[in-house]
Every structure is written in C-alpha cells, then in structure tokens.
Protein backbone atom coordinates (compact mmCIF):
# COMPACT_ATOMS: atom_id res chain seq x y z
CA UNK A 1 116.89 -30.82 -19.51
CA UNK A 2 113.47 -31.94 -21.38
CA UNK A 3 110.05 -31.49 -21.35
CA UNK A 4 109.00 -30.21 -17.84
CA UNK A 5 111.98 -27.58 -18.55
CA UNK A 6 110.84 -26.43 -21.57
CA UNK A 7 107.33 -26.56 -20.68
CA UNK A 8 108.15 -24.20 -17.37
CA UNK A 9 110.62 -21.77 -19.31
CA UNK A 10 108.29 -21.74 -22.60
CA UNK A 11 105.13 -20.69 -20.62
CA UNK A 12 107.10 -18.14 -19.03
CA UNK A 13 108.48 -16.84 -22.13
CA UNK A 14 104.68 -16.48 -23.89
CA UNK A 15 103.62 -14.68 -20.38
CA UNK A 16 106.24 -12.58 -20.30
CA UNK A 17 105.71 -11.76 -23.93
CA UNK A 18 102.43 -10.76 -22.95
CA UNK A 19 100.16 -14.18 -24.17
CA UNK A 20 97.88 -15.32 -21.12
CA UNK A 21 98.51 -18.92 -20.74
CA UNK A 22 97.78 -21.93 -18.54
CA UNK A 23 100.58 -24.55 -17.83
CA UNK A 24 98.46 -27.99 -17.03
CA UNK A 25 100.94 -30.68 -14.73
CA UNK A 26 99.46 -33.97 -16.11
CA UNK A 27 103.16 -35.40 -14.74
CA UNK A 28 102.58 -37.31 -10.83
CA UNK A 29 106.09 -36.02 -9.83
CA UNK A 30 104.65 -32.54 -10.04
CA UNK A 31 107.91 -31.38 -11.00
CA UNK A 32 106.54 -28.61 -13.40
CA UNK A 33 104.38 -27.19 -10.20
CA UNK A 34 107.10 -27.23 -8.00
CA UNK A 35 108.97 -25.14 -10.64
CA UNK A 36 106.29 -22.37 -10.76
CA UNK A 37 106.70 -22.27 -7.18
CA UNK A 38 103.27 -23.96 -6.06
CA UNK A 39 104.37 -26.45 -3.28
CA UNK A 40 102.95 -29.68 -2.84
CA UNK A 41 100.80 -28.93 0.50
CA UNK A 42 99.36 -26.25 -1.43
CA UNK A 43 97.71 -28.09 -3.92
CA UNK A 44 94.29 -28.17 -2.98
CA UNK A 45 92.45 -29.00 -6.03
CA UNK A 46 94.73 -31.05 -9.16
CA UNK A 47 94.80 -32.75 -12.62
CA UNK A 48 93.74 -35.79 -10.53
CA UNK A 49 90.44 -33.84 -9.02
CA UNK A 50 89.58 -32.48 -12.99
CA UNK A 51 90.60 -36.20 -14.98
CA UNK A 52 88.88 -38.91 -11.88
CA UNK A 53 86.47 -36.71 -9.90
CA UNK A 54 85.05 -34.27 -12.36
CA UNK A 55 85.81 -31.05 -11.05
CA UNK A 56 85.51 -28.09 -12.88
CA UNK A 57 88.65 -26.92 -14.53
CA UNK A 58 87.89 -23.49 -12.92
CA UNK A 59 88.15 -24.51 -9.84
CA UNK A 60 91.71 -26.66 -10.87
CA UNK A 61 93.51 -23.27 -12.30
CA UNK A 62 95.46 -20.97 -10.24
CA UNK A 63 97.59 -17.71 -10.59
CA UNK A 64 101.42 -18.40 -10.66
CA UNK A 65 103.68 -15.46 -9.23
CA UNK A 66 104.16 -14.63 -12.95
CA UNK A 67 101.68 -12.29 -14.73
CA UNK A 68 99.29 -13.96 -17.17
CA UNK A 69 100.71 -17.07 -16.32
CA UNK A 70 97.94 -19.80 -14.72
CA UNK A 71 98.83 -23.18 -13.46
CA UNK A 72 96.45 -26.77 -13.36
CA UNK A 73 98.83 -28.23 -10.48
CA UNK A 74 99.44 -32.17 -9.94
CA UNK A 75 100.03 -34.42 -7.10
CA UNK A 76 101.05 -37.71 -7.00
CA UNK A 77 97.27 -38.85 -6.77
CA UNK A 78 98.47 -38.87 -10.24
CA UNK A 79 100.37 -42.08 -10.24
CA UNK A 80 97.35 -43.83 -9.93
CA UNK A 81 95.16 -42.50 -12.47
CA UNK A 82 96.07 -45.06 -15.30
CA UNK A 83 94.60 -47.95 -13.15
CA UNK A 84 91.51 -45.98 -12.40
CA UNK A 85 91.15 -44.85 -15.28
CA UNK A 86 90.88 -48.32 -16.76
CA UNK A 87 87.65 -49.15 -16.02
CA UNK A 88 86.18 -45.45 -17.26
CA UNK A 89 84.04 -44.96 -20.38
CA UNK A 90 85.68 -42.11 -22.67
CA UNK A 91 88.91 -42.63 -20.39
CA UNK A 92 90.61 -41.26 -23.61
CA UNK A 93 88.60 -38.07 -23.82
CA UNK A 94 88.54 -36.60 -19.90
CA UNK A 95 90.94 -34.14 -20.82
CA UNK A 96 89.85 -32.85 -24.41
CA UNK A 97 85.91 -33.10 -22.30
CA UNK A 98 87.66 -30.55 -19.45
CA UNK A 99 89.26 -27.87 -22.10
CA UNK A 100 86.02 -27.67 -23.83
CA UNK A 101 84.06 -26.97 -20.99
CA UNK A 102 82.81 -23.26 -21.01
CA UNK A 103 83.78 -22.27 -17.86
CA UNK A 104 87.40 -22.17 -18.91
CA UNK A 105 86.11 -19.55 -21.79
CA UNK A 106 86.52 -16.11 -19.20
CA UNK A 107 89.99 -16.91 -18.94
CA UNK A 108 90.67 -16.27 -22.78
CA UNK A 109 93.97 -18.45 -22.77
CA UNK A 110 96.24 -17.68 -25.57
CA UNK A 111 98.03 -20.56 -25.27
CA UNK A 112 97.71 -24.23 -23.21
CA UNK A 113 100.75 -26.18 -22.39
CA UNK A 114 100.43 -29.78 -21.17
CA UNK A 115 103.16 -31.23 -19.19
CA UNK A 116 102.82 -34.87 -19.90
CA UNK A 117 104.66 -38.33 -17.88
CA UNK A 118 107.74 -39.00 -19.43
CA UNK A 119 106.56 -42.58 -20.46
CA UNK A 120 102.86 -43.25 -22.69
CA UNK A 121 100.40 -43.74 -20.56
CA UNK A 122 96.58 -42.71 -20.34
CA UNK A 123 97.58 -39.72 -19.03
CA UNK A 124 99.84 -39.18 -21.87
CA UNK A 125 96.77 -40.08 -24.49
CA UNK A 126 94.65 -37.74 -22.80
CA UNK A 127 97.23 -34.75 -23.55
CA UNK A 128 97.23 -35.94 -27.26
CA UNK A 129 93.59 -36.36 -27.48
CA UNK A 130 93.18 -33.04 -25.88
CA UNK A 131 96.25 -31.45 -28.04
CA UNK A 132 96.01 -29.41 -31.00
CA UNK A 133 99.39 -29.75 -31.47
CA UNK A 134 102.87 -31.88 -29.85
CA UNK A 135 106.00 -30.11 -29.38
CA UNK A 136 108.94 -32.26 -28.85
CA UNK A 137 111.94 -31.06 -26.60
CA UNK A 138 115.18 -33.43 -28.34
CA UNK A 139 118.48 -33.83 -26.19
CA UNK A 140 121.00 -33.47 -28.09
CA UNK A 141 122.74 -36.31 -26.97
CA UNK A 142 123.21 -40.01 -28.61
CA UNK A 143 120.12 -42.50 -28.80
CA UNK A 144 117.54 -39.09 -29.50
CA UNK A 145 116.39 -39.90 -32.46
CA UNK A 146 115.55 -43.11 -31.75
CA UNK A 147 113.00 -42.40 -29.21
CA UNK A 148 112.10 -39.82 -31.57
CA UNK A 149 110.71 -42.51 -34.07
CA UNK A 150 108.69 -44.16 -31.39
CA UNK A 151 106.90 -40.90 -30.13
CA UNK A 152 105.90 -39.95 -33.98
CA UNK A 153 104.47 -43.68 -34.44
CA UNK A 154 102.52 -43.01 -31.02
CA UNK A 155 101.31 -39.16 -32.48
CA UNK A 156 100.45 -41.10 -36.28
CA UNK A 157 98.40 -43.49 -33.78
CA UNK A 158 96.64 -41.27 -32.03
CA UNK A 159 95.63 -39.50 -35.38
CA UNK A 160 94.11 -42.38 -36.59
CA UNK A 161 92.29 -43.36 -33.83
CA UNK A 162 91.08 -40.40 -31.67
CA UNK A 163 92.36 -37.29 -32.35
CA UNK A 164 92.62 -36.71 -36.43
CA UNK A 165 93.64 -33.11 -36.02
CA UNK A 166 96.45 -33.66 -33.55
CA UNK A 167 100.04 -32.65 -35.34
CA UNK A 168 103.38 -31.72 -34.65
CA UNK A 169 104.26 -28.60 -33.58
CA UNK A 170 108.01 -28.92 -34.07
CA UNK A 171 111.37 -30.56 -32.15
CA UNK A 172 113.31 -27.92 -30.28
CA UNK A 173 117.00 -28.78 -29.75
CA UNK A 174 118.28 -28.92 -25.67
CA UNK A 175 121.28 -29.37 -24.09
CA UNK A 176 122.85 -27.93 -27.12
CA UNK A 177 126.95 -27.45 -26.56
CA UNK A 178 127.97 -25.57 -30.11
CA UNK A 179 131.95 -27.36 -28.88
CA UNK A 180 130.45 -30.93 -29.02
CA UNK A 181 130.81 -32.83 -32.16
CA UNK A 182 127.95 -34.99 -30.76
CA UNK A 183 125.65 -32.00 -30.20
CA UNK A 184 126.24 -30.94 -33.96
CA UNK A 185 125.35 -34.41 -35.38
CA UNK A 186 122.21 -34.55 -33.55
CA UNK A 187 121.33 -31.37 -35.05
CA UNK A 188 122.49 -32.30 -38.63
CA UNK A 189 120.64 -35.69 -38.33
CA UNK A 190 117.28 -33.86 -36.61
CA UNK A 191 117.28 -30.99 -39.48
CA UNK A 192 118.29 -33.45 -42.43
CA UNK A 193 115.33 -35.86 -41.43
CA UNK A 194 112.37 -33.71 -40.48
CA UNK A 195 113.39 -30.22 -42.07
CA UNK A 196 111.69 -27.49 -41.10
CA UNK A 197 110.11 -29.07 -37.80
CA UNK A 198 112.79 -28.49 -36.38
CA UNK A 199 112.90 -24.80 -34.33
CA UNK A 200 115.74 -22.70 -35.35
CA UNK A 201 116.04 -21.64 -31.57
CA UNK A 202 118.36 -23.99 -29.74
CA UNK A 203 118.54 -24.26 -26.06
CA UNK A 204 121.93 -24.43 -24.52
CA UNK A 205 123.62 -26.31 -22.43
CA UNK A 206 123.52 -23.39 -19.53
CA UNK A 207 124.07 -24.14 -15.62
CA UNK A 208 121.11 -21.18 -14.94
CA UNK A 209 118.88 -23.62 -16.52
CA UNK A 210 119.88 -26.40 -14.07
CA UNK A 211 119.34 -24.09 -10.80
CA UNK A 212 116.20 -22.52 -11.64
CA UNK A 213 113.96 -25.16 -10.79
CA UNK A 214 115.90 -25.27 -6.76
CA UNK A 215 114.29 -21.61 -6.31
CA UNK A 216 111.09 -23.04 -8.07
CA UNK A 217 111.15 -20.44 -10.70
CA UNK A 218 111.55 -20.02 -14.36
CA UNK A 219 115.01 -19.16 -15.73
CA UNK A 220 113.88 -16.29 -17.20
CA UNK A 221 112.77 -15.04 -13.66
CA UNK A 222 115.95 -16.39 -11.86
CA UNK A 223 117.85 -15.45 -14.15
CA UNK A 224 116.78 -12.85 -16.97
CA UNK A 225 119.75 -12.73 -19.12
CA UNK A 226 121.39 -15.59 -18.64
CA UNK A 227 121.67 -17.81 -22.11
CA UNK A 228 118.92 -20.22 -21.41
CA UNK A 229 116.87 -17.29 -20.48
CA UNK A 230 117.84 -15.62 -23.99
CA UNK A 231 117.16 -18.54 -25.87
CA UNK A 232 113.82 -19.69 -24.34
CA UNK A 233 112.87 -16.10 -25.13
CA UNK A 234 113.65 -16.61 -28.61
CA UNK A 235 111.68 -19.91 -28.65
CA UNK A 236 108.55 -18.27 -27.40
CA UNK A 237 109.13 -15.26 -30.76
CA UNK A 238 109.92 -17.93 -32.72
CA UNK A 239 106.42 -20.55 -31.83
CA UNK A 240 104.53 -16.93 -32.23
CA UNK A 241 105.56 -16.40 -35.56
CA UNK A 242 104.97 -20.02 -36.74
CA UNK A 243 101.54 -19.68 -35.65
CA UNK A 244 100.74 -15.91 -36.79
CA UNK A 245 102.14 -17.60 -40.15
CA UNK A 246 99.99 -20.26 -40.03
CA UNK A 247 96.96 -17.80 -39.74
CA UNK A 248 98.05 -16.27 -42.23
CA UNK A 249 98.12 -19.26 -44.33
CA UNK A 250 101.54 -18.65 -45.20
C-alpha cells in the first residue's frame, strides 16, 4: 500500500472534506484511474495526449463519481513517453507548461495530486518540475528508509536544477501494524531522522484498504468507517492544517 493508494484515498479525503481537487495519473499502469472507477476503454483523452500531443488540459480532466473530485486519466501510451520524450525541447517542463495554462483557471482547484511511476523517470521529473511540493507515502516495513535517502537526493536535484521551489511536503507512515516491533522502529527511525516531516496520521495496516481498489473506489467510499477510511480522513485534516499554518506563517 503506497503511493497510488494514498494518492486515490487522499484526494478523496480533501473532496469529501469539501476542497475541489484534480487527481493527475502520470503512472502507465493507470492503476490510480482504474481506482476512481474510470476504465481503460473509457479513456478518451490522457496524460499521454496533454505531455506528447499538446492537448489542452481541459479537454484531459474529467468528473470522477465523487463530488469535487476531477481526474487527468492515463493509459499505457504512457510507457512510452520517456523515449519520446527524449528528443523534445523543454521535455522537463511539459507538465509545469500544462498546469499553468489558463484554461485550467475556471476549475479553481484547491488542491493537485500527481500520481507519479514508481521508478524516476521523465515522467517522474515532470511531476517534480511541475510540483510545489512531494509527499512521500513510507512502508513501514524494513529497507524504507533507504529508498528514502535516494528519493530526497533526487528532490535536492531537482531543486538545483529546475525546480528551486519544489519541497517536501512530509512522509506519511503505511502499512502501519501498532503489534509489529518492525512497524514501530520504522516509525522511531522516520520521526528521529526527519522530525516533524513526518505526518502524525498513520495509515494502518487495514484489509478495506486492500479491496477498495477491486470495486475501483476509494476506501472512504467502499468503506466509510472502516480504519483506513478513518485515518486517510485524518490525513486530509491533518495536510489542511499544515498548509492553513503555513499561510499563516506559523
């Protein structure tokens, strides 16, 4: 349970808390689509359509089955795209170029969620360059902070070179079991090393989590008050705050 999880359970937690937001699949397995119930012969227009052939992100974004939440579907045109993309001038940029454009301005998103590849790739830069901000789903499992490291060295690159206002939004604990020793390690090592990054809000280790995705819904629409339903919730109150805080300058 990792980032196309939390990206499908996180936008439905902002909707449902009444933020309008746009999930954008940037992932070729489409996984994130297929979870907000968009299947794969109905993806007309995609990411791949708005990163190789220019089309307007307008035409890209499409109502989910949950209120105020919009989707940028993919298809596995995707898989392609790094090759293609090669060869492009600005290759970097198509995505940052897209979100800017004013014809996404009527839709007044609150809030943009990117579903990136789960390997770096120019589809992956293109999310960062785009980004304001990363937010990193951690496993709490053996080996996560490891591949932690590597992912903060790619976000301290990307800084540098393209995108100097790109930073982390915080690491959100999944797959949490409060009985495993190994569980409570990771979390001691994550909070000990990067402080308050780290969310308070801790997704469990819950089998409602797991199922949602076969009846291509959220969790918090299959199942409202199961635990990973609670706790996604509580994620959504919890990014809220950090950024009414941060508004606040506080």
């Amino acid at each position: 349970m990792g980032k196309t999880t939390t990206a499908i359970n996180l936008a439905a937690a902002l909707a449902e808390a009444g933020e309008k937001v746009l999930l954008i699949d940037l992932d070729p397995q489409g996984n994130a689509s297929t979870g907000l119930g968009v299947e794969a012969d109905d993806r007309d227009a995609s990411t791949y359509e708005l990163l190789l052939e220019d089309a307007p992100i307008a035409s890209v974004i499409r109502k989910t089955d949950i209120e105020n939440l919009f989707l940028c579907p993919a298809t596995t045109d995707l898989s392609s795209a790094d090759m293609e993309l090669v060869s492009t001038e600005k290759r970097s940029f198509l995505l940052h170029d897209a979100l800017r454009h004013t014809d996404i301005d009527p839709f007044e998103f609150a809030y943009i969620l990117i579903d990136c590849p789960p390997s770096l790739s120019l589809l992956t830069v293109n999310a960062m360059v785009a980004a304001h901000s990363v937010l990193v789903p951690l496993q709490a499992e053996f080996f996560a902070l490891e591949g932690l490291s590597q992912l903060m060295l790619t976000i301290r690159e990307i800084r540098q070179s393209a995108n100097r206002f790109l930073r982390i939004e915080g690491v959100v604990l999944t797959m949490y079991d409060v009985r495993n020793n190994l569980s409570q390690q990771v979390e001691a090592d994550a909070r000990a090393t990067l402080g308050e990054l780290v969310f308070r809000t801790m997704i469990p280790r819950n089998v409602r989590v797991s199922e949602a995705p076969s009846y291509a819904m959220p969790v918090l629409s299959y199942d409202s008050s199961s635990r990973g339903a609670v706790a996604y919730r509580a994620l959504g109150q919890e990014l809220v705050a950090r950024h009414q805080a941060t508004k606040r300058g506080g």
